[in-house]
N, C-alpha and C. Protein backbone atom coordinates (compact mmCIF):
# COMPACT_ATOMS: atom_id res chain seq x y z
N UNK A 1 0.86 -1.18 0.00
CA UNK A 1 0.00 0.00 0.00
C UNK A 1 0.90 1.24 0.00
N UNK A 2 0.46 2.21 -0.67
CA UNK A 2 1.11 3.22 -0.95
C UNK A 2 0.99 4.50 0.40
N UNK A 3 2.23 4.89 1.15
CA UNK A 3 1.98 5.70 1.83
C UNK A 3 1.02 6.83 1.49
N UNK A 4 0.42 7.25 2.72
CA UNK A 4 -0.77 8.21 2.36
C UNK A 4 -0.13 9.47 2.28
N UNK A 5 0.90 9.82 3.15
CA UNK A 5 1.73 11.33 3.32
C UNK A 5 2.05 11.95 1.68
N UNK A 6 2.48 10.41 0.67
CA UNK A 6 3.01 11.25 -0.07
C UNK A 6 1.92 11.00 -1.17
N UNK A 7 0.88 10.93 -0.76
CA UNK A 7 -0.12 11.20 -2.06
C UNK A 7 -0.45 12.76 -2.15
N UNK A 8 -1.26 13.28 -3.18
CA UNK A 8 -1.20 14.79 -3.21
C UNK A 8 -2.62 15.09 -2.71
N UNK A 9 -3.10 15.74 -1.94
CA UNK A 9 -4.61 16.01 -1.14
C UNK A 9 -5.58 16.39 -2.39
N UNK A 10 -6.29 15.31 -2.48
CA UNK A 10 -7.16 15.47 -2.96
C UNK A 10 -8.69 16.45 -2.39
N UNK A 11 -9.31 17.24 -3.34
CA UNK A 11 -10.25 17.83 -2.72
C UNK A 11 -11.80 16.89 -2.22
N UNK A 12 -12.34 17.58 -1.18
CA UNK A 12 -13.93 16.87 -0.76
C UNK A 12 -14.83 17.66 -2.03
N UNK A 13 -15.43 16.39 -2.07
CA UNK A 13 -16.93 16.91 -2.58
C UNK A 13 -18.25 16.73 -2.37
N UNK A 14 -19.21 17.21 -2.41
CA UNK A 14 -20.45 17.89 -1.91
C UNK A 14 -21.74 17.12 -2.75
N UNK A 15 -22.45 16.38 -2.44
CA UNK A 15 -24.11 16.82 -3.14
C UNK A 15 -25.05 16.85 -1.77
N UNK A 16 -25.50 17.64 -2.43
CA UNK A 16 -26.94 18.21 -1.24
C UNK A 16 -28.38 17.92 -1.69
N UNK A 17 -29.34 17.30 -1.20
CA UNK A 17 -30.49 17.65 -1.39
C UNK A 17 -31.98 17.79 -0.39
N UNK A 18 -32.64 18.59 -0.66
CA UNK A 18 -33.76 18.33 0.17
C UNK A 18 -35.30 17.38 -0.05
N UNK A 19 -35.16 16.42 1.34
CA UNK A 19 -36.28 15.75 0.85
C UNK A 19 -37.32 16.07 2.14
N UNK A 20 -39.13 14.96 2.05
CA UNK A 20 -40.02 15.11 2.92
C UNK A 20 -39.07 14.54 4.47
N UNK A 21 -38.67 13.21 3.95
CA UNK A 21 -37.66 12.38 4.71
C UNK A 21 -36.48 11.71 4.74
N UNK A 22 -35.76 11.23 4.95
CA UNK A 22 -34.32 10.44 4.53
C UNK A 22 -33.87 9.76 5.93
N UNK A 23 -32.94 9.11 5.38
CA UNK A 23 -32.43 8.12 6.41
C UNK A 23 -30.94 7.68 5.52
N UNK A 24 -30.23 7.60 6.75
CA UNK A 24 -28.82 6.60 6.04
C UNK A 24 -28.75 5.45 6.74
N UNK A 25 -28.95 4.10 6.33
CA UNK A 25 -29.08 2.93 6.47
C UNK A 25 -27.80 2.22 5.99
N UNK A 26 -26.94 1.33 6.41
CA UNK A 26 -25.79 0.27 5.86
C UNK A 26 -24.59 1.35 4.81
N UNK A 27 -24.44 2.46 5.22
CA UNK A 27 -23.88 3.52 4.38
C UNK A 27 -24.67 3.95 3.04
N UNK A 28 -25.84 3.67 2.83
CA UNK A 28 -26.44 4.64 1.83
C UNK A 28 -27.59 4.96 2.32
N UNK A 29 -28.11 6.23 1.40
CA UNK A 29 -29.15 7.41 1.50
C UNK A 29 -30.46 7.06 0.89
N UNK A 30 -31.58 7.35 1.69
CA UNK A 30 -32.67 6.66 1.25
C UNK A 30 -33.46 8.01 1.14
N UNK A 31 -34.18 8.29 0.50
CA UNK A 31 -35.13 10.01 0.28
C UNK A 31 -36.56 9.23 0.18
N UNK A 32 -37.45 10.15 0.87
CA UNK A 32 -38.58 10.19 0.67
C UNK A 32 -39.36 11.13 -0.07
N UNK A 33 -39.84 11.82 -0.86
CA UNK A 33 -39.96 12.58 -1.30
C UNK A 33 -39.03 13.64 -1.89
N UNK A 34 -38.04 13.54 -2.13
CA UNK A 34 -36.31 14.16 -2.27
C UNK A 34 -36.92 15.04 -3.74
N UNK A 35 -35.54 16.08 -3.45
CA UNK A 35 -35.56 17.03 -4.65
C UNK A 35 -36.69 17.96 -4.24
N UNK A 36 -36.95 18.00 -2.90
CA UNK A 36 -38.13 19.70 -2.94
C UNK A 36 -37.97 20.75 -2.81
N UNK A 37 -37.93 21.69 -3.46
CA UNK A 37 -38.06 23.42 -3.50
C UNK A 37 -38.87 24.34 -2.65
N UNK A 38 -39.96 23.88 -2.92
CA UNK A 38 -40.93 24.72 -2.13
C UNK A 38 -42.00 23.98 -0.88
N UNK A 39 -41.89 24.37 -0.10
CA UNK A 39 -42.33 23.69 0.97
C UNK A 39 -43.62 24.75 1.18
N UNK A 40 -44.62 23.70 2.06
CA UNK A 40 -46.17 24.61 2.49
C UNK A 40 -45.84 25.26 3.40
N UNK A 41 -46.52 26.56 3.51
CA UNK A 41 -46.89 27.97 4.67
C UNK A 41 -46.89 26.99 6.20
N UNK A 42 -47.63 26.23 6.32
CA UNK A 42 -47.73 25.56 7.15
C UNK A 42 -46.29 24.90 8.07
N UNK A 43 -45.95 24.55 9.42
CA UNK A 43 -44.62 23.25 9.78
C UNK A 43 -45.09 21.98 9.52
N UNK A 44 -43.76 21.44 8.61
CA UNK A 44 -43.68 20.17 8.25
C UNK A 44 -42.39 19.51 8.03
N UNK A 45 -42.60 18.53 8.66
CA UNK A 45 -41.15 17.87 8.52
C UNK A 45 -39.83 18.06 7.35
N UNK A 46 -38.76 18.15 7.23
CA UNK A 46 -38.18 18.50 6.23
C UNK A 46 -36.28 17.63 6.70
N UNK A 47 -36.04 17.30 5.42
CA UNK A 47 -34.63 16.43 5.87
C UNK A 47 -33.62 17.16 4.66
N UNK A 48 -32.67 17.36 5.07
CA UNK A 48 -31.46 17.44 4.67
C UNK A 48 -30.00 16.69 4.26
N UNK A 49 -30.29 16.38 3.49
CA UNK A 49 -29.40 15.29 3.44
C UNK A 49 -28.32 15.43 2.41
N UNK A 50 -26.76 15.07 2.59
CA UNK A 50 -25.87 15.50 1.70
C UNK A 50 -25.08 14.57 1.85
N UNK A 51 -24.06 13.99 0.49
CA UNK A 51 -23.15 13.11 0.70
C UNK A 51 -21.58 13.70 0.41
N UNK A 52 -20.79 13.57 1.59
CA UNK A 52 -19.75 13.77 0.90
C UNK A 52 -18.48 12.88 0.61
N UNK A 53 -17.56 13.40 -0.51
CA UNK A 53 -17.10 12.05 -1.37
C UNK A 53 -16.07 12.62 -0.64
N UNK A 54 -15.27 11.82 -0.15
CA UNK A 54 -13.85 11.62 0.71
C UNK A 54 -12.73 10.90 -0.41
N UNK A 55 -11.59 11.88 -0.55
CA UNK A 55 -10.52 11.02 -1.43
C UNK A 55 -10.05 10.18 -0.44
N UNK A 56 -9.69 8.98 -0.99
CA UNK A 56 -8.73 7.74 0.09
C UNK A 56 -7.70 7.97 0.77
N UNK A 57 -7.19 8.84 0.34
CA UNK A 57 -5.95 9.39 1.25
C UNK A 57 -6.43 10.14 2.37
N UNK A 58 -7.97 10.80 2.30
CA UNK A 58 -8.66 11.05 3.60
C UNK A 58 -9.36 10.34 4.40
N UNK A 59 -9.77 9.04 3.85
CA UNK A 59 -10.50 8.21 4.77
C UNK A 59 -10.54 8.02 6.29
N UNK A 60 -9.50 8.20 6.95
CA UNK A 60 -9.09 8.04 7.77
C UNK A 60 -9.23 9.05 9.07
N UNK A 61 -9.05 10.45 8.01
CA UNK A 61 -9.58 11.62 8.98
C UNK A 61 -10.32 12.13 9.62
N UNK A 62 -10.81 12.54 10.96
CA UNK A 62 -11.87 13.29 11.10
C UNK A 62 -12.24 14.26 10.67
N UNK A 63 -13.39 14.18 9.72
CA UNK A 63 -13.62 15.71 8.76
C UNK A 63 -15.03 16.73 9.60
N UNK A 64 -14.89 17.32 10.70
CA UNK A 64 -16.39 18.50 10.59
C UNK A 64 -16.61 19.10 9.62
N UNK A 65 -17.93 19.36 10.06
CA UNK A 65 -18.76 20.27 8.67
C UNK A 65 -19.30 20.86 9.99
N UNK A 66 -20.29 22.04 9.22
CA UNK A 66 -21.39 23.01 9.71
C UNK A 66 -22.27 23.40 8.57
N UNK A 67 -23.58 23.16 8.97
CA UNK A 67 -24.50 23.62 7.75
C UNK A 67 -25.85 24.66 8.92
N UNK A 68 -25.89 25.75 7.97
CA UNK A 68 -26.18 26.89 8.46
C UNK A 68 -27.47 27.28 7.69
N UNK A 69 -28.76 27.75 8.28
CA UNK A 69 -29.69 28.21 7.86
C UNK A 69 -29.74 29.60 7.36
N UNK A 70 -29.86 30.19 6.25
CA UNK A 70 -29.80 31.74 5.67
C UNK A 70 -31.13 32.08 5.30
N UNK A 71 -31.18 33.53 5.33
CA UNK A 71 -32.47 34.10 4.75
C UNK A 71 -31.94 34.69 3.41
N UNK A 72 -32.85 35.22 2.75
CA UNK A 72 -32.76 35.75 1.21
C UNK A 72 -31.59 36.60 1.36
N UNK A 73 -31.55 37.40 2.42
CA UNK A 73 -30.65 38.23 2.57
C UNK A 73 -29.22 37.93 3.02
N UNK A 74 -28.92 36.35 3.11
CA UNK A 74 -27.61 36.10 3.95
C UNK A 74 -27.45 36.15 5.11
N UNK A 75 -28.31 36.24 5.79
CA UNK A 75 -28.17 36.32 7.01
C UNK A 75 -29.29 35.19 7.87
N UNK A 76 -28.30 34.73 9.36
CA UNK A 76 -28.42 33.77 9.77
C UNK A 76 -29.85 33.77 9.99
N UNK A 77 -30.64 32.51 9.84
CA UNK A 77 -31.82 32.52 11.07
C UNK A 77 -32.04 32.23 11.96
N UNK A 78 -32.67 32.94 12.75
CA UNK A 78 -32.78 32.59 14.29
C UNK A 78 -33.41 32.27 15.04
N UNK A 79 -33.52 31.54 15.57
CA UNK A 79 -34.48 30.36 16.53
C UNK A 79 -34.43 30.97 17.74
N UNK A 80 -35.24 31.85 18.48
CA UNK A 80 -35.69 31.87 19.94
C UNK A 80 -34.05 32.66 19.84
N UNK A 81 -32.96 32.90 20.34
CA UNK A 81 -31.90 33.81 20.15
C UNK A 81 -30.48 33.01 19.58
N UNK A 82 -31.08 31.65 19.14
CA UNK A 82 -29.56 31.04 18.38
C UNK A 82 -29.75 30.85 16.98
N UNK A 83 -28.45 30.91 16.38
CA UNK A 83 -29.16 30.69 15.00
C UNK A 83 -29.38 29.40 14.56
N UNK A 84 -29.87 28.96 13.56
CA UNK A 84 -30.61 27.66 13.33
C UNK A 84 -29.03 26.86 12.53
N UNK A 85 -28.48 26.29 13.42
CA UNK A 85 -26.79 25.87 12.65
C UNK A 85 -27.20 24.25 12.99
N UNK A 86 -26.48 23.33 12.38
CA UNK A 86 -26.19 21.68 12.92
C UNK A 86 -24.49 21.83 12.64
N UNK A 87 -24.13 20.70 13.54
CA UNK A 87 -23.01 20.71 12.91
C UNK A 87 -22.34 18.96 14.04
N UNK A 88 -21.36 18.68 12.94
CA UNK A 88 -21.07 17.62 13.23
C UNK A 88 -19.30 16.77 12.77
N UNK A 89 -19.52 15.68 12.62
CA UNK A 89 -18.06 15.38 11.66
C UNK A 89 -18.17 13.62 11.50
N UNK A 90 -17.82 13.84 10.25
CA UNK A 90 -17.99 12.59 9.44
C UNK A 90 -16.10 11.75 9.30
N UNK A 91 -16.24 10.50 9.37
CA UNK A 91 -15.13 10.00 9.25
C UNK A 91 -15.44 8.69 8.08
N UNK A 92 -14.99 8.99 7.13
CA UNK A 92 -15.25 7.45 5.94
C UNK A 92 -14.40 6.16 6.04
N UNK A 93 -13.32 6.30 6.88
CA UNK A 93 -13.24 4.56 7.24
C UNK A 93 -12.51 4.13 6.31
N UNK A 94 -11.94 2.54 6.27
CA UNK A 94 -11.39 2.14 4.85
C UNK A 94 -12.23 0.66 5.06
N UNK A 95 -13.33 0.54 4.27
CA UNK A 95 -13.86 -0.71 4.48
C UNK A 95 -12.87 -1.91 4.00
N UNK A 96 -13.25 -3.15 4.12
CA UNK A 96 -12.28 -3.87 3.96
C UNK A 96 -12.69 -4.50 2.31
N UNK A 97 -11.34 -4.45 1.28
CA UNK A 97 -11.95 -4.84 0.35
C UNK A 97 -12.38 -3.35 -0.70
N UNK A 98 -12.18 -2.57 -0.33
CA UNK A 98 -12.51 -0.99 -0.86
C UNK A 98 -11.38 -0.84 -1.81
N UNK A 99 -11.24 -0.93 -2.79
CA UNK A 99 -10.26 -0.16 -3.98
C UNK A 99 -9.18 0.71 -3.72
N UNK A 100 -8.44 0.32 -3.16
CA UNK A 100 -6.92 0.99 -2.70
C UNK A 100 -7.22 2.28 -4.00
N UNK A 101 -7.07 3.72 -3.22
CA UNK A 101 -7.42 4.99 -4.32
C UNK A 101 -8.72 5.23 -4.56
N UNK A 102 -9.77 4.60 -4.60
CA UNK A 102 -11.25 4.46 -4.77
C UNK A 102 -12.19 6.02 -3.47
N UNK A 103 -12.11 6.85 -4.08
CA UNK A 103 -12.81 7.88 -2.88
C UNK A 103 -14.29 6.99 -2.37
N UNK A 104 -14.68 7.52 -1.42
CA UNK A 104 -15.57 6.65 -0.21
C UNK A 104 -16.60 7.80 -0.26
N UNK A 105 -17.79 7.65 -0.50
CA UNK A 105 -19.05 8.49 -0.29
C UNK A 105 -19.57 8.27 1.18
N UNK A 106 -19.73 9.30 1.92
CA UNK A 106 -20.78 9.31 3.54
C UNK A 106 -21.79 10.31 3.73
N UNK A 107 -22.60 9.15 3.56
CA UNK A 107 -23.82 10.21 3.46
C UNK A 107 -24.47 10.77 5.22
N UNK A 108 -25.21 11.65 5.01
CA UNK A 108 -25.22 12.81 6.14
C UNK A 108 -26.80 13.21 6.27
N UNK A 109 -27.78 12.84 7.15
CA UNK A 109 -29.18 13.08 7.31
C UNK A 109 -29.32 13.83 8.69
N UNK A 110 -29.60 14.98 7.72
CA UNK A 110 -30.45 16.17 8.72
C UNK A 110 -31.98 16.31 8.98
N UNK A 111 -32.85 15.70 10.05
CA UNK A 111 -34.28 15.78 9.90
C UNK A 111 -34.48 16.45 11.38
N UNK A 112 -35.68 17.30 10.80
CA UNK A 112 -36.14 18.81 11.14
C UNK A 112 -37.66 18.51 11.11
N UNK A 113 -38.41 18.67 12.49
CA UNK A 113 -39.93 19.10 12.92
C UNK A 113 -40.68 19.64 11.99
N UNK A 114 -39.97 20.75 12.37
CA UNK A 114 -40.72 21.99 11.99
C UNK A 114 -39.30 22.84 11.83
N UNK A 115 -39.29 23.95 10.76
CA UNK A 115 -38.09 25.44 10.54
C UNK A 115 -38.87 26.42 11.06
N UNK A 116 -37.63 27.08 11.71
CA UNK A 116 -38.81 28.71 12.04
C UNK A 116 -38.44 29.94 10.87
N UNK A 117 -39.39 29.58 9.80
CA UNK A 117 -39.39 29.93 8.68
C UNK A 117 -40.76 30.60 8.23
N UNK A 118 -41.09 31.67 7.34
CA UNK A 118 -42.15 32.14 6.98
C UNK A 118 -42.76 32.58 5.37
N UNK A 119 -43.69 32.28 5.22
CA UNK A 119 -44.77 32.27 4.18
C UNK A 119 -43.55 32.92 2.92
N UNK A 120 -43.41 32.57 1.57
CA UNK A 120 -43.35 33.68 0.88
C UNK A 120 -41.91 33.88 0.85
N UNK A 121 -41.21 33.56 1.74
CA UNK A 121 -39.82 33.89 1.77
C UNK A 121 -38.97 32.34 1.28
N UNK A 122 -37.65 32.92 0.96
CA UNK A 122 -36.12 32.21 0.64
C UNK A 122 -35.21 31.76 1.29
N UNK A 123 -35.03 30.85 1.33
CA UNK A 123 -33.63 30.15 2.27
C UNK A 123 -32.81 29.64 1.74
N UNK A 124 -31.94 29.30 2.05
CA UNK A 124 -30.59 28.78 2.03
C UNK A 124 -29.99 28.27 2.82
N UNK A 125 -29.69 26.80 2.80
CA UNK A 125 -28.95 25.69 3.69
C UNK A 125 -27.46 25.88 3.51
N UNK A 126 -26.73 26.45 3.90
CA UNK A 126 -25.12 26.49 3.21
C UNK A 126 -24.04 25.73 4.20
N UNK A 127 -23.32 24.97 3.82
CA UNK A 127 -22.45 23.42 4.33
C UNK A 127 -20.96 24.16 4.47
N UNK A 128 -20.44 24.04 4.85
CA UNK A 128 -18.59 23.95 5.16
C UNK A 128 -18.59 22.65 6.23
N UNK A 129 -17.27 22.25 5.22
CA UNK A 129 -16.95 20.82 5.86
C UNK A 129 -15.24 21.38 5.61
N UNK A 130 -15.11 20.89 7.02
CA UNK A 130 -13.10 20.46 7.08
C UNK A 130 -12.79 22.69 7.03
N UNK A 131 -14.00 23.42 7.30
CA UNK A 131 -13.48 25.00 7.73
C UNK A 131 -13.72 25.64 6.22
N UNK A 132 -14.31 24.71 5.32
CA UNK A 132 -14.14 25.61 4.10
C UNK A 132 -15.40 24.91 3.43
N UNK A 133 -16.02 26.27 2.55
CA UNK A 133 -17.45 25.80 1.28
C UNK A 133 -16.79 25.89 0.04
N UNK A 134 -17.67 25.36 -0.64
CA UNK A 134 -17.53 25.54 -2.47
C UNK A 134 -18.84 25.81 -3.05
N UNK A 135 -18.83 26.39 -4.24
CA UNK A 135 -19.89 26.61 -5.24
C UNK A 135 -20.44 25.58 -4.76
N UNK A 136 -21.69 24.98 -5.21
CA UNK A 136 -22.84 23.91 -4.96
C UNK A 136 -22.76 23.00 -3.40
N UNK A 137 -22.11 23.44 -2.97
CA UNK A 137 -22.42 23.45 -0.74
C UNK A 137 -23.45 23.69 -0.51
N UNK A 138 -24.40 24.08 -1.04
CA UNK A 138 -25.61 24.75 -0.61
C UNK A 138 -26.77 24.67 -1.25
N UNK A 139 -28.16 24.65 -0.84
CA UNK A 139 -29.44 24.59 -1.29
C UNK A 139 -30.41 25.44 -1.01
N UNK A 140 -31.32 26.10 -2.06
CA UNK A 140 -32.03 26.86 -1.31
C UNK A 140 -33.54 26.29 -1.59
N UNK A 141 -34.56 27.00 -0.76
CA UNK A 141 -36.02 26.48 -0.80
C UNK A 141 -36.82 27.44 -0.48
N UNK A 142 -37.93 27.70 -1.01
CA UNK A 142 -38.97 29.16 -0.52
C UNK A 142 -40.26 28.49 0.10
N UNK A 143 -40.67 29.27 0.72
CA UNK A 143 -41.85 28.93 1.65
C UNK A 143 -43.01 29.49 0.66
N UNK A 144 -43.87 28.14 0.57
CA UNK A 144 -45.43 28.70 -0.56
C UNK A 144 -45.82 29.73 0.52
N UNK A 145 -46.57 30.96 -0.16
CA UNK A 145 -47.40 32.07 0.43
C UNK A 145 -48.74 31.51 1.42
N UNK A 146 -49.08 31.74 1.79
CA UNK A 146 -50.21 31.38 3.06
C UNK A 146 -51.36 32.02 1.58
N UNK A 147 -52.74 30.51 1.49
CA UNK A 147 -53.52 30.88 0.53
C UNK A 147 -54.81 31.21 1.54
N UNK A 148 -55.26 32.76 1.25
CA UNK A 148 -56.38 33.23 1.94
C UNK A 148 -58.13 32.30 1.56
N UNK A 149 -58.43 31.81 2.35
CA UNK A 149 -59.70 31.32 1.66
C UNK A 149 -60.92 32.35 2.37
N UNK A 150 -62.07 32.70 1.34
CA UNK A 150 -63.32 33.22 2.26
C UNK A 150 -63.86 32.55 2.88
């Protein structure tokens, strides 16, 4: 096996999506309703879920992330006086039998009650893992308008 020191650091990579529900089961990602944009006026459950691809020469590491709730405007949201953040750290392991060089996917399930979020408006989920984001780290979703009935 090839020392890991002198391989050259490969970068992490990112997919994000939002579903009704998700779960990570035996190392993969299961969506229930996945790929949603717009969520009802109403609280309803909502999952977050993102995989990230670990080069082999990182397997081994402990990687944190932080994924952070934004409003249209960039700025944090806030729950009662904290802002609405998760945060955690993923380690991918070298299973046995795994492709010496082969990057390792770990997938990551965020599930949420209720957001303290409102009618009409824009958000943004935005991820840093290992102290740093990239272009597509992030997802956004708008809240349907509250429909007036007579």
């Amino acid at each position: 096996m090839a020392n890991d020191q002198d391989q050259p650091v490969e970068a992490l990579s990112v997919t994000m999506l939002l579903a009704e529900a998700a779960q990570v089961a035996d190392g993969k990602l299961s969506l229930l309703g996945g790929g949603i944009a717009v969520i009802p006026p109403r609280p309803q459950p909502m999952a977050l879920a993102f995989i990230v691809t670990v080069p082999w020469n990182r397997a081994d590491d402990t990687i944190p992330w932080v994924c952070e709730l934004l409003d249209s405007a960039g700025m944090p949201v806030i729950a009662g006086d904290v802002p609405v953040l998760v945060n955690g750290q993923i380690t991918a392991g070298r299973p046995q039998g795994w492709p010496e060089g082969q990057p390792l996917n770990v997938p990551v399930v965020i599930s949420f009650s209720a957001l303290p979020v409102e009618p009409a408006k824009s958000y943004l989920w935005r991820l840093a893992v290992d102290g740093a984001s990239a272009d597509g780290w992030s997802i956004g979703f708008s809240v349907a308008p509250e429909l007036l009935t007579a």
